[in-house]
Structures are given as structure tokens and as C-alpha cells.
Protein backbone atom coordinates (compact mmCIF):
# COMPACT_ATOMS: atom_id res chain seq x y z
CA UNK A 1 110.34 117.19 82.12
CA UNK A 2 107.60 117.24 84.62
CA UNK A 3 105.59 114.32 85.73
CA UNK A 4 101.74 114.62 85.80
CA UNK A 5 99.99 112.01 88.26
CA UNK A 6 97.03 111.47 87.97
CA UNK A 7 96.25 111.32 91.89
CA UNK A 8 97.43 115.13 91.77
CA UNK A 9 94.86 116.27 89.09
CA UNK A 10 91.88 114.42 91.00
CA UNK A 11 93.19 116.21 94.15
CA UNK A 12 92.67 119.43 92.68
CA UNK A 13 89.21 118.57 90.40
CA UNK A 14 87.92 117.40 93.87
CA UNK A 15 89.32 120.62 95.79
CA UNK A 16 87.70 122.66 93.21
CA UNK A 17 84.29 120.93 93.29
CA UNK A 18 84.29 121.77 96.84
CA UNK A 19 84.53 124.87 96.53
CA UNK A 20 82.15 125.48 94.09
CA UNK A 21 79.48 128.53 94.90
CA UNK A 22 76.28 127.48 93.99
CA UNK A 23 74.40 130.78 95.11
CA UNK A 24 72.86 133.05 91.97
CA UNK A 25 74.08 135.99 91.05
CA UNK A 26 72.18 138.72 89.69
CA UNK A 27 74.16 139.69 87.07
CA UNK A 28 71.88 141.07 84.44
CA UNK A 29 69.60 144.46 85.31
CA UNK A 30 68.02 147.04 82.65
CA UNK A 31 65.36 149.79 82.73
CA UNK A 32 62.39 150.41 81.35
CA UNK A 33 61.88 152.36 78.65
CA UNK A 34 58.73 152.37 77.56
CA UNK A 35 55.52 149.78 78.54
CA UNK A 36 52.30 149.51 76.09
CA UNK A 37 49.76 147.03 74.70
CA UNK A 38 51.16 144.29 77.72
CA UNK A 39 55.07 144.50 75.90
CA UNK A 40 58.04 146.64 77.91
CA UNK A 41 61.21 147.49 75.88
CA UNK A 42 64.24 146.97 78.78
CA UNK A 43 67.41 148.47 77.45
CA UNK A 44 70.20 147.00 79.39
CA UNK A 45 69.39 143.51 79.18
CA UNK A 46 72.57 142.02 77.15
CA UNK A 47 72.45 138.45 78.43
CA UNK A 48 68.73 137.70 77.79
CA UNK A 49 67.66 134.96 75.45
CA UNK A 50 64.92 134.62 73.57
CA UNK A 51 61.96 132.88 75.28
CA UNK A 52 63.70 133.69 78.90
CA UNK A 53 61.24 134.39 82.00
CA UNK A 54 62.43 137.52 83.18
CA UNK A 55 61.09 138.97 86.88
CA UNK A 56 60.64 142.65 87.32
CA UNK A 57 61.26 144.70 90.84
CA UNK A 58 57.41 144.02 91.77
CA UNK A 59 57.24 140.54 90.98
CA UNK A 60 55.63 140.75 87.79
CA UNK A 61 56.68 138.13 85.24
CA UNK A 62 57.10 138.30 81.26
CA UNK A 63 58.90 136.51 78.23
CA UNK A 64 61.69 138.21 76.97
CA UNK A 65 60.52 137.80 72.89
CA UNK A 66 62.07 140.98 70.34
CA UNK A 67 65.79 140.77 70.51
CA UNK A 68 66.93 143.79 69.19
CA UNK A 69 70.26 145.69 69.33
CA UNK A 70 69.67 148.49 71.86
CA UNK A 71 66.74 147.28 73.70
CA UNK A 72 64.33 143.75 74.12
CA UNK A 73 60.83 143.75 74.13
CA UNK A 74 58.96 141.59 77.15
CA UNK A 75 55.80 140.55 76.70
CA UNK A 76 54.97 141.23 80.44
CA UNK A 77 51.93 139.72 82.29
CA UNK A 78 51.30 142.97 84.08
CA UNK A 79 53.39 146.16 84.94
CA UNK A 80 56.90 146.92 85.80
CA UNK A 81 59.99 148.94 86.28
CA UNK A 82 63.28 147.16 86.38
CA UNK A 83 64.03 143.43 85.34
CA UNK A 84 66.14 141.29 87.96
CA UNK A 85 66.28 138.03 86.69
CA UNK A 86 65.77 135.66 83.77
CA UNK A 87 65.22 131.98 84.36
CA UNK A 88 63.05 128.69 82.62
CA UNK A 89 59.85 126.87 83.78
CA UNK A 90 60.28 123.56 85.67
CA UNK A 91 58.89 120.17 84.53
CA UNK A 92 58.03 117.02 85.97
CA UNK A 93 55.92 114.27 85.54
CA UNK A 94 53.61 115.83 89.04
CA UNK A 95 52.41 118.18 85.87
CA UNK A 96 50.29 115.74 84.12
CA UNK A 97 46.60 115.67 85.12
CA UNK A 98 47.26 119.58 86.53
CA UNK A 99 45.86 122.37 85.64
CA UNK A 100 48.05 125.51 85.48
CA UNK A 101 48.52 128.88 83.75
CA UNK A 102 50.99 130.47 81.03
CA UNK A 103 53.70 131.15 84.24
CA UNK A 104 53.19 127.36 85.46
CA UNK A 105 51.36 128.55 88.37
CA UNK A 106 48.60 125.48 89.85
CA UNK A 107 45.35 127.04 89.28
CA UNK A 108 43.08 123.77 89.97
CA UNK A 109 43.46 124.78 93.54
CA UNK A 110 45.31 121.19 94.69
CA UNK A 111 48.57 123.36 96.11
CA UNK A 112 52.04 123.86 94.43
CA UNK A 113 53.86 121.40 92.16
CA UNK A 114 57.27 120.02 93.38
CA UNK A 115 59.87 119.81 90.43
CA UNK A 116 63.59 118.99 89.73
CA UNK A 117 64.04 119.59 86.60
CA UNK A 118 63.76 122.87 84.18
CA UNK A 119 63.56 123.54 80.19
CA UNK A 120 63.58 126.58 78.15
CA UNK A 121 59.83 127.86 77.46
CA UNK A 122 59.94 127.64 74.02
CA UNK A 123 62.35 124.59 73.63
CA UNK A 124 62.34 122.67 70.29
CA UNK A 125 60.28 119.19 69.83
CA UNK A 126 61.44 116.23 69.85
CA UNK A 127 62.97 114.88 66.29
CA UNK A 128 60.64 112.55 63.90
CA UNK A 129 63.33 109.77 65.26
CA UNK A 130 63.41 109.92 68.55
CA UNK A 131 59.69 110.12 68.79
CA UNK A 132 57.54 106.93 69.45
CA UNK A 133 56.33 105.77 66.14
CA UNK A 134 52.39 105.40 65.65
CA UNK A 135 51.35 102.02 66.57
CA UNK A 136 47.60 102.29 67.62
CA UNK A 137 44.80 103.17 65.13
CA UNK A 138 42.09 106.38 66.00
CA UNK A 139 38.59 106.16 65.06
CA UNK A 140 36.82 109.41 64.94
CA UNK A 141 33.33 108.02 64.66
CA UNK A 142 32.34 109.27 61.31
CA UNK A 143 32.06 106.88 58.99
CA UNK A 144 32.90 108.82 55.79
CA UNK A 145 36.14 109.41 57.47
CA UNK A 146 37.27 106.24 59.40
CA UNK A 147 36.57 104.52 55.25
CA UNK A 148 39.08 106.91 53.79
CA UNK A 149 41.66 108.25 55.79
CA UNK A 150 43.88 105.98 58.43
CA UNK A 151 44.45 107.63 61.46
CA UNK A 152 46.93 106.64 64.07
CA UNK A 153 46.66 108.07 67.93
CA UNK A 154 49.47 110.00 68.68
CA UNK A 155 49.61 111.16 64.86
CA UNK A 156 49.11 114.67 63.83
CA UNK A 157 46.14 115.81 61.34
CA UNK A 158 45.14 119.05 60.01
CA UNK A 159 41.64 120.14 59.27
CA UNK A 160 41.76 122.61 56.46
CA UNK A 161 38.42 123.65 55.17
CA UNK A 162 36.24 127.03 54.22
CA UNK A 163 33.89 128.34 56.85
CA UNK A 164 30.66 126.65 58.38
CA UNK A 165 31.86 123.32 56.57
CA UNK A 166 32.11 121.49 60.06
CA UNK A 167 35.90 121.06 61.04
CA UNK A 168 35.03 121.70 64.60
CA UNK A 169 32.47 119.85 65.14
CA UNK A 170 34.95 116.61 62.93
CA UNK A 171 37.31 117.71 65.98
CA UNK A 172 35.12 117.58 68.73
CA UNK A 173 33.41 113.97 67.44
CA UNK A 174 36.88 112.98 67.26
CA UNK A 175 37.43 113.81 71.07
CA UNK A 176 34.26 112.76 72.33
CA UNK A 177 34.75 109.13 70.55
């Protein structure tokens, strides 16, 4: 019987590693089929995921959204003609206090922000666990509401109500207190 040691395996792990391309391939191209109303159904696109930033041959970006069996539908933020590449949006804590658009492009005009890490566009929220509990009371400056209802900061509230009964402007006291 043969003798693994464990020296050996490391040796090779570590040779691998080494030799590990880290260069992107393009391995996933389709073609238009049809573009209308801002959405482009791509046939050809088999590896695509749902939410996926996808790049076509002019730059153009768009959100791969309608997974379908022969083709997926891109909600595209202008024109194109082939897609070359699907990727996710970078985060970072450089993004807080920034202003930027749907593609997480600076718009605020203070240059480009540097990140190391990415996440899926539409990536699920955190679960009720994980999450920091609600510690801190909110007071939304009405009076009528502060009496009845206990608000925390951090804790989510919905404002259901018929038209011209003031939810916004409830909101916008909130915010403004």
C-alpha cells in the first residue's frame, strides 16, 4: 500500500497555487435580438444570473433581469449590440457620504471610489438575527404619534393611509426632527 505524506500533498497544493491564472476570460457572448422600451433580449447568454451587470460591445451597461429558456431580457441603460461580460458592483465603506448613480458611478463630482470588495446587485438582507437589535428610541415630533406608537431608530415603519391624509408630510417631520 502506498504512503501519503503530507509534505508531498502541500508540495503540490503550493505548486498549484502558483500556477494559478488569475486573468478573466470572456467566456460568455450572445446577440441581440431585439431592443425596446430600455430592455434587449440576448439569446446566447447561458451563464448569466439574475441581477448580473452585463457590458455590451459599446460600453453600455444593463441588468440581466427575465431569465427565460431561449433568450434573457437586459434592462439596458442605453443601446447595444453584443454582451461581453457579466460582473457585480463593488462596495466599501469610501461609499458612505457619496453620491452615485444606479451603475455606482461618483456623480458628486469628488473623483472615483477605490474598492476591494464586490456583492451581487440584488443580494439578500441581512437576517432578523444577525442584524443589530433596536436600542435607541425615534421621536418624530408629532405629538399624537410619539404618545402612541414607540419607535426605535434603525426600526422599520410603514405609513399606510388614503390620499391627501398627510403620510408625507408624517415622513418628512420625521426626517427633519
Amino acid at each position: 500500500m502506498v504512503t501519503i505524506r503530507a509534505y508531498e500533498i502541500s508540495k503540490i497544493i503550493r505548486e498549484r497555487i502558483e500556477q494559478y491564472n488569475t486573468e478573466v476570460k470572456i467566456v460568455n457572448i450572445g446577440a441581440l435580438l431585439q431592443v425596446g422600451d430600455g430592455i434587449a433580449h440576448i439569446y446566447g447568454l447561458d451563464e448569466v444570473m439574475a441581477g448580473e451587470l452585463v457590458e455590451f460591445e459599446e460600453g453600455t451597461i444593463g441588468i440581466a433581469l427575465n431569465l427565460e429558456s431561449n433568450n434573457v431580457s437586459v434592462v439596458s441603460m442605453g443601446d447595444g449590440l453584443m454582451i461581453q461580460e457579466g460582473s457585480s458592483i463593488p462596495e466599501s465603506e469610501a461609499y458612505l457620504g457619496r453620491v452615485i448613480n444606479a451603475l455606482d458611478k461618483p456623480i458628486d463630482g469628488r473623483g472615483e471610489i477605490s474598492s476591494s470588495e464586490s456583492r451581487l446587485i440584488e443580494s439578500p438582507a441581512l437576517g432578523i438575527i444577525s442584524r443589530r437589535s433596536v436600542y435607541e428610541p425615534l421621536q418624530t415630533g408629532l405629538i399624537a404619534i410619539d404618545s402612541m406608537i414607540p419607535i426605535g431608530r434603525g426600526q422599520r415603519e410603514l405609513i399606510i393611509g388614503d390620499r391627501q391624509t398627510g403620510k408625507t408630510a408624517v415622513a418628512t417631520d420625521t426626517i427633519l426632527n
